[in-house]
Protein backbone atom coordinates (compact mmCIF):
# COMPACT_ATOMS: atom_id res chain seq x y z
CA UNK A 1 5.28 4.24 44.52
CA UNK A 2 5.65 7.53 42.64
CA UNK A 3 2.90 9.48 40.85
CA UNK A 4 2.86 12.75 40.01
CA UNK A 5 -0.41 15.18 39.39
CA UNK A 6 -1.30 18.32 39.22
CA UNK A 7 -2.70 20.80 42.13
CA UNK A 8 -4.68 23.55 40.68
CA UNK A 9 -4.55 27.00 42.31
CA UNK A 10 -8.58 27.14 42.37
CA UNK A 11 -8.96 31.35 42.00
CA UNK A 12 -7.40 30.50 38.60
CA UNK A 13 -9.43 27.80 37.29
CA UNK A 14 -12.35 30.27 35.86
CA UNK A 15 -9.42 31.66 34.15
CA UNK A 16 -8.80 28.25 32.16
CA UNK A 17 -5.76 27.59 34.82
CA UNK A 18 -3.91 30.37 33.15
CA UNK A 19 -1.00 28.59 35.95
CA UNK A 20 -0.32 25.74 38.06
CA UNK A 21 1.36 24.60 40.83
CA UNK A 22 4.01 22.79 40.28
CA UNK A 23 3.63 18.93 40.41
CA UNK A 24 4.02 16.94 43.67
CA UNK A 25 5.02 13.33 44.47
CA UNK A 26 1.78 11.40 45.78
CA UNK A 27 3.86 8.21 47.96
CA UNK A 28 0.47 5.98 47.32
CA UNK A 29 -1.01 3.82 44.82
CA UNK A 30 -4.19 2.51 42.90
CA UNK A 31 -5.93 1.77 40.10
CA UNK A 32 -9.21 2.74 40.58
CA UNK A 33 -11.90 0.44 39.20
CA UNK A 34 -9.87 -2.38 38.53
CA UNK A 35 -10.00 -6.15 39.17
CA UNK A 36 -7.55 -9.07 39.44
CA UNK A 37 -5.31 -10.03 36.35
CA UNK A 38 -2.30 -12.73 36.75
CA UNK A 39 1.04 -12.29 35.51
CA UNK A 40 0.44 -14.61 33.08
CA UNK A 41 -1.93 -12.17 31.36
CA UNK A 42 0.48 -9.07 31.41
CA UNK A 43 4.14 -11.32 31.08
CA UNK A 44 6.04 -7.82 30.41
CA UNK A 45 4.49 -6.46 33.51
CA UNK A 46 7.39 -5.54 36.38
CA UNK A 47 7.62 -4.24 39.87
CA UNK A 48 10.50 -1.60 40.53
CA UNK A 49 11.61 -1.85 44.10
CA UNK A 50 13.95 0.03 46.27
CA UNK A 51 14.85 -1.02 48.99
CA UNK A 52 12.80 -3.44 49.06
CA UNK A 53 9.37 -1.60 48.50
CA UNK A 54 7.30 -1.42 45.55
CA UNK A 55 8.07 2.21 43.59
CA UNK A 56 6.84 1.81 40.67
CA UNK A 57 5.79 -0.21 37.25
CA UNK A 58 7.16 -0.98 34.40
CA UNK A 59 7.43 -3.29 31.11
CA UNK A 60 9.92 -5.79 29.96
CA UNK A 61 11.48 -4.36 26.84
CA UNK A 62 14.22 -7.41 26.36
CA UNK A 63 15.66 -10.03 28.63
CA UNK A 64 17.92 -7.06 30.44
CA UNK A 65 16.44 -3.95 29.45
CA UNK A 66 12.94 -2.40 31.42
CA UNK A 67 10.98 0.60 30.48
CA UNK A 68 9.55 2.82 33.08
CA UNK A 69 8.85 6.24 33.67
CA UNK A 70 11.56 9.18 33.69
CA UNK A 71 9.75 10.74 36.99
CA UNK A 72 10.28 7.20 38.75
CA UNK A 73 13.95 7.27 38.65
CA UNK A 74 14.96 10.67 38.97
CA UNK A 75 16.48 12.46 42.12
CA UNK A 76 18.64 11.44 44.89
CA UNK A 77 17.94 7.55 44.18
CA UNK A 78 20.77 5.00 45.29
CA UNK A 79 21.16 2.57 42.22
CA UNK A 80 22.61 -0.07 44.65
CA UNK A 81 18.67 -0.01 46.25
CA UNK A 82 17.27 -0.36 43.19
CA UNK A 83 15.58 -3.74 41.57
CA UNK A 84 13.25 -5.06 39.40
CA UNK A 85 11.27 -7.93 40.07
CA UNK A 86 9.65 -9.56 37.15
CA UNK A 87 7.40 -13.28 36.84
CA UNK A 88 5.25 -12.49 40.04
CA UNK A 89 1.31 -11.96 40.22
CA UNK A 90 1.72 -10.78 43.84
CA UNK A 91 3.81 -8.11 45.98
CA UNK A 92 5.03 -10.31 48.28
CA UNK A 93 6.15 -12.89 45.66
CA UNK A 94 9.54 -12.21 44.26
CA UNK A 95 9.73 -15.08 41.60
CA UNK A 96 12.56 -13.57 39.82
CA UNK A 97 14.71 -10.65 40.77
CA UNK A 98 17.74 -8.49 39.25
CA UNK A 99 19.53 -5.18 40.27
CA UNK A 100 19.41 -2.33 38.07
CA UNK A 101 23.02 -1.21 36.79
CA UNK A 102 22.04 1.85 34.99
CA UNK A 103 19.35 3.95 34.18
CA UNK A 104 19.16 6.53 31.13
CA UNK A 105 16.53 9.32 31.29
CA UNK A 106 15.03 11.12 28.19
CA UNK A 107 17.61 13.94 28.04
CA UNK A 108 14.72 16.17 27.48
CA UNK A 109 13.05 15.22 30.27
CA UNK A 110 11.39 18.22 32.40
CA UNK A 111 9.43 18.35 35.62
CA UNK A 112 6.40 18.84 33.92
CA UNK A 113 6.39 15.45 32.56
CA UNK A 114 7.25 15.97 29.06
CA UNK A 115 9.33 13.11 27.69
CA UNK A 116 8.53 11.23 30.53
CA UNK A 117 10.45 8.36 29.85
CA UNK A 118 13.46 6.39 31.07
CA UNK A 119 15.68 2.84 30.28
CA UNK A 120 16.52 0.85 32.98
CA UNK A 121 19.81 -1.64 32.22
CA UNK A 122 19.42 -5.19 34.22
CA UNK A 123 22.69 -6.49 36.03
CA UNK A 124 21.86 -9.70 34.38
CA UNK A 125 19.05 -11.36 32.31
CA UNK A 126 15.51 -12.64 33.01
CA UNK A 127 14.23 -15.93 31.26
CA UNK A 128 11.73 -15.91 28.95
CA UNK A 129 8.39 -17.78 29.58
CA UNK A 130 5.28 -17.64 30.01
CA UNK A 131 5.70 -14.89 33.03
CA UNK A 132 8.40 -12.47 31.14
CA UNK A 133 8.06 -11.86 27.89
CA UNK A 134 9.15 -8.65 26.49
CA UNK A 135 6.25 -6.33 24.23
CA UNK A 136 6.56 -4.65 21.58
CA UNK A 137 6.16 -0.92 20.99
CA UNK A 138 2.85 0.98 19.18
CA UNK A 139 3.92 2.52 16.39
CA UNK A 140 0.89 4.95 15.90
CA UNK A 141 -2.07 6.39 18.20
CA UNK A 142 -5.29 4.55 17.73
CA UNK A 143 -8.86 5.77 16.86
CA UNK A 144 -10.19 7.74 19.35
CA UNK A 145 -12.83 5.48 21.89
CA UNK A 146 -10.21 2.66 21.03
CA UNK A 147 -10.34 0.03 24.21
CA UNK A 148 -6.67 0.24 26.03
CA UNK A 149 -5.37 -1.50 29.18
CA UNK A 150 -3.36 -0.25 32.30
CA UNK A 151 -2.27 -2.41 34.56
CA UNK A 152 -0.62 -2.07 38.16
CA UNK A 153 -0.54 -2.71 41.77
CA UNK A 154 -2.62 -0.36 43.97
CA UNK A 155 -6.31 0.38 45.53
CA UNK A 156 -9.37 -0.38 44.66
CA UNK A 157 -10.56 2.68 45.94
CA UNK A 158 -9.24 5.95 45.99
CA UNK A 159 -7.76 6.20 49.92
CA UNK A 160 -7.88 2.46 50.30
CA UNK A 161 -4.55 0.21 50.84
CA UNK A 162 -2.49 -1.35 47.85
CA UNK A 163 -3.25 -4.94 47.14
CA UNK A 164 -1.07 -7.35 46.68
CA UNK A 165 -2.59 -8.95 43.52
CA UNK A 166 -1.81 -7.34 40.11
CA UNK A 167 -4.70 -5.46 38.65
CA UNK A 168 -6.14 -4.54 35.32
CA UNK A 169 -8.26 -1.88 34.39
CA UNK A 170 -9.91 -0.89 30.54
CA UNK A 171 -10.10 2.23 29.86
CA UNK A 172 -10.69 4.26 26.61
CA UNK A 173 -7.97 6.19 24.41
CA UNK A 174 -8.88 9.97 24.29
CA UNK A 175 -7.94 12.41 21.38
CA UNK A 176 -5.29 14.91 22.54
CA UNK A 177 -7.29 17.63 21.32
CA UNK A 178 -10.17 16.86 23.26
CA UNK A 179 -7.99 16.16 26.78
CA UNK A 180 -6.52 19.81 26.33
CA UNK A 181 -10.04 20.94 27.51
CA UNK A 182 -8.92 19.00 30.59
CA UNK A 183 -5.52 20.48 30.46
CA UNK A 184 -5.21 23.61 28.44
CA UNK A 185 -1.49 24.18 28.94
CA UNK A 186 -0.17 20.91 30.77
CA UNK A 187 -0.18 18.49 27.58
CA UNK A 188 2.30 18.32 25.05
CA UNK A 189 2.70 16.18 21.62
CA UNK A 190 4.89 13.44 23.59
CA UNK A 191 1.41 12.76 25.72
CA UNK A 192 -1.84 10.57 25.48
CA UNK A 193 -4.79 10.27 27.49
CA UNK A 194 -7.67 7.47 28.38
CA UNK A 195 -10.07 7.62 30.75
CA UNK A 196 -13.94 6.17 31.09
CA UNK A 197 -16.72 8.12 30.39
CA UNK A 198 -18.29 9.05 33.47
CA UNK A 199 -15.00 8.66 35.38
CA UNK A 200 -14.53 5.28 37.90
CA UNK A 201 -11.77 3.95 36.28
CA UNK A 202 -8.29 5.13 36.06
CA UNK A 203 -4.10 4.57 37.03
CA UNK A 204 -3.01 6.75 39.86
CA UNK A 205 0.46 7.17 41.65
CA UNK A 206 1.42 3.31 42.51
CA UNK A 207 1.05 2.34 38.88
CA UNK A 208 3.41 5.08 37.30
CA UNK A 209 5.76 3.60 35.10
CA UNK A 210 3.93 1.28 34.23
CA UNK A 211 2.24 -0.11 30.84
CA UNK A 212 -1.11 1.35 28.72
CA UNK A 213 -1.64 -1.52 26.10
CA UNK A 214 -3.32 -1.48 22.86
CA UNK A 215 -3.52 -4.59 21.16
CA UNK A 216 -0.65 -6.33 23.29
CA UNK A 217 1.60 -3.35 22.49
CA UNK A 218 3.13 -0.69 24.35
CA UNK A 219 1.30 2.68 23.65
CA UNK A 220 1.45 4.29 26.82
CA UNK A 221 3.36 4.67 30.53
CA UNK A 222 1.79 5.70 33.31
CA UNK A 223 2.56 8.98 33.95
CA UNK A 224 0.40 11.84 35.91
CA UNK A 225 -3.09 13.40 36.59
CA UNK A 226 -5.29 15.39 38.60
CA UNK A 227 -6.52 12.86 40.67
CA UNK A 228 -7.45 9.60 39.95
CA UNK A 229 -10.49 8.71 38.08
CA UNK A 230 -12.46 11.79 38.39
CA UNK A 231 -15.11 12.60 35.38
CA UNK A 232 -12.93 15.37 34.30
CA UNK A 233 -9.73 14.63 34.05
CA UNK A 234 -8.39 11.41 31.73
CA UNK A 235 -5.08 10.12 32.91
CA UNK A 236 -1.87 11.04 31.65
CA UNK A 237 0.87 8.83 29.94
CA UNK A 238 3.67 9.47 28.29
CA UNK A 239 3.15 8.53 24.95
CA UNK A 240 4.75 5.71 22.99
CA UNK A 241 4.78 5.98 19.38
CA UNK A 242 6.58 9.20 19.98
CA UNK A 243 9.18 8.13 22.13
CA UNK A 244 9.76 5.09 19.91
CA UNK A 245 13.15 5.91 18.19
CA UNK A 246 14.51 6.88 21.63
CA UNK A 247 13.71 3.78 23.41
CA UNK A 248 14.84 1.41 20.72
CA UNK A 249 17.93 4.03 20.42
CA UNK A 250 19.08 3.98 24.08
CA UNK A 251 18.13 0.37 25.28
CA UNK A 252 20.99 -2.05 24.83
CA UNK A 253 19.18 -4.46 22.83
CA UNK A 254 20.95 -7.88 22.94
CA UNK A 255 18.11 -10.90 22.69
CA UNK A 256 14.52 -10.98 22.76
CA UNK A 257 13.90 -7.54 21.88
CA UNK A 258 10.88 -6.22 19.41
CA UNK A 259 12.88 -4.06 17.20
């Protein structure tokens, strides 16, 4: 359960956070402000597991190929440990389950996040139904306000424990030039933001990985923050439409795929 954000030296915010700390690995999970969806609802929805335990999200891209975040799958992981289950509502409900034979990072890929994206190969194929079904990718930003969804397992509350019922949450898409008053320095063109006015809704570090949707596409993943929710500071994904022509490069599309 991997999400990454941002810890601000605080003698440098009045300074516009001329620098930051470097990001750190939060092992917990939540979307804030969300309720109950069904798998049904989000088909390309996925849990990554190792060993066992829910790491991250993710969506179904084709009937062997999952897209995820880079910052999930990088490090000392052991690909033998490493699943995907797919088809289940719940945590503890592994309705269909394959290993994960390779994974291919965005070669630009940096600690910061930028090009925060990654392919995941499937020792095998899911079936397609009405619980996995693949999505297709955005191909352009929408207007700014524009409804989006994020779904994911984790808390209600910020602090609280993860459920284990898939959760939705709508937030709204945010212009990148108005979220670099959030983050002066920290965004880059390969990054989008949402949030709610007001805060109270929001990802945070159980749902990395996983999918922002805009008219049942893929526009964003899940990808960092300061915190989770907080009036101030939209979430963070790693943006879609211009990432495209990598994914649909590197994924070994076979059947089922939105090309």
């Amino acid at each position: 359960m991997v999400k990454f954000f941002i810890v601000l030296c605080l003698a440098l915010v009045p300074a516009l956070m001329a620098e930051f700390v470097p990001l750190v690995p939060m092992l917990d999970g939540r979307i804030v402000g969300g309720s109950d969806a069904t798998i049904e609802q989000y088909p390309h929805q996925i849990s990554m597991r190792y060993r066992g335990n829910h790491r991250c999200g993710g969506s179904v891209y084709s009937s062997n190929v999952v897209v995820s975040a880079a910052h999930c799958v990088v490090g000392d992981l052991d690909l033998s440990l490493l699943t995907i289950v797919a088809g289940s509502t719940y945590l503890n409900e592994v309705t269909w389950e394959l290993p994960v034979i390779k994974i291919i990072v965005h070669e630009k890929y940096t600690s910061s996040n930028d090009y925060d994206v990654a392919i995941l190969i499937l020792g095998g194929h899911f079936p397609i139904n009405d619980k996995i079904q693949p999505i297709a990718l955005a191909t352009s930003r929408p207007e700014a306000g524009a409804e989006v969804i994020v779904t994911g397992w984790g808390t209600l509350v910020e602090g609280g424990n993860i459920p284990n019922t898939l959760q939705q949450v709508t937030v709204n898409y945010v212009e990148l030039s108005k979220c670099k008053r959030s983050y002066p320095l920290m965004l880059t063109d390969r990054m989008l933001c949402a949030n709610v006015e007001g805060g109270g809704k929001d990802a945070c570090q159980g749902d990395s990985g996983g999918p922002l949707i805009h008219e049942n596409k893929l526009l964003g993943i899940v990808s960092w923050g300061i915190g989770c929710a907080r009036k101030s500071f939209p979430g963070v994904y790693a943006s879609v439409p211009d990432l495209r022509d990598w994914i649909k490069q590197h994924a070994t599309v076979k059947e089922y795929s939105f090309l």
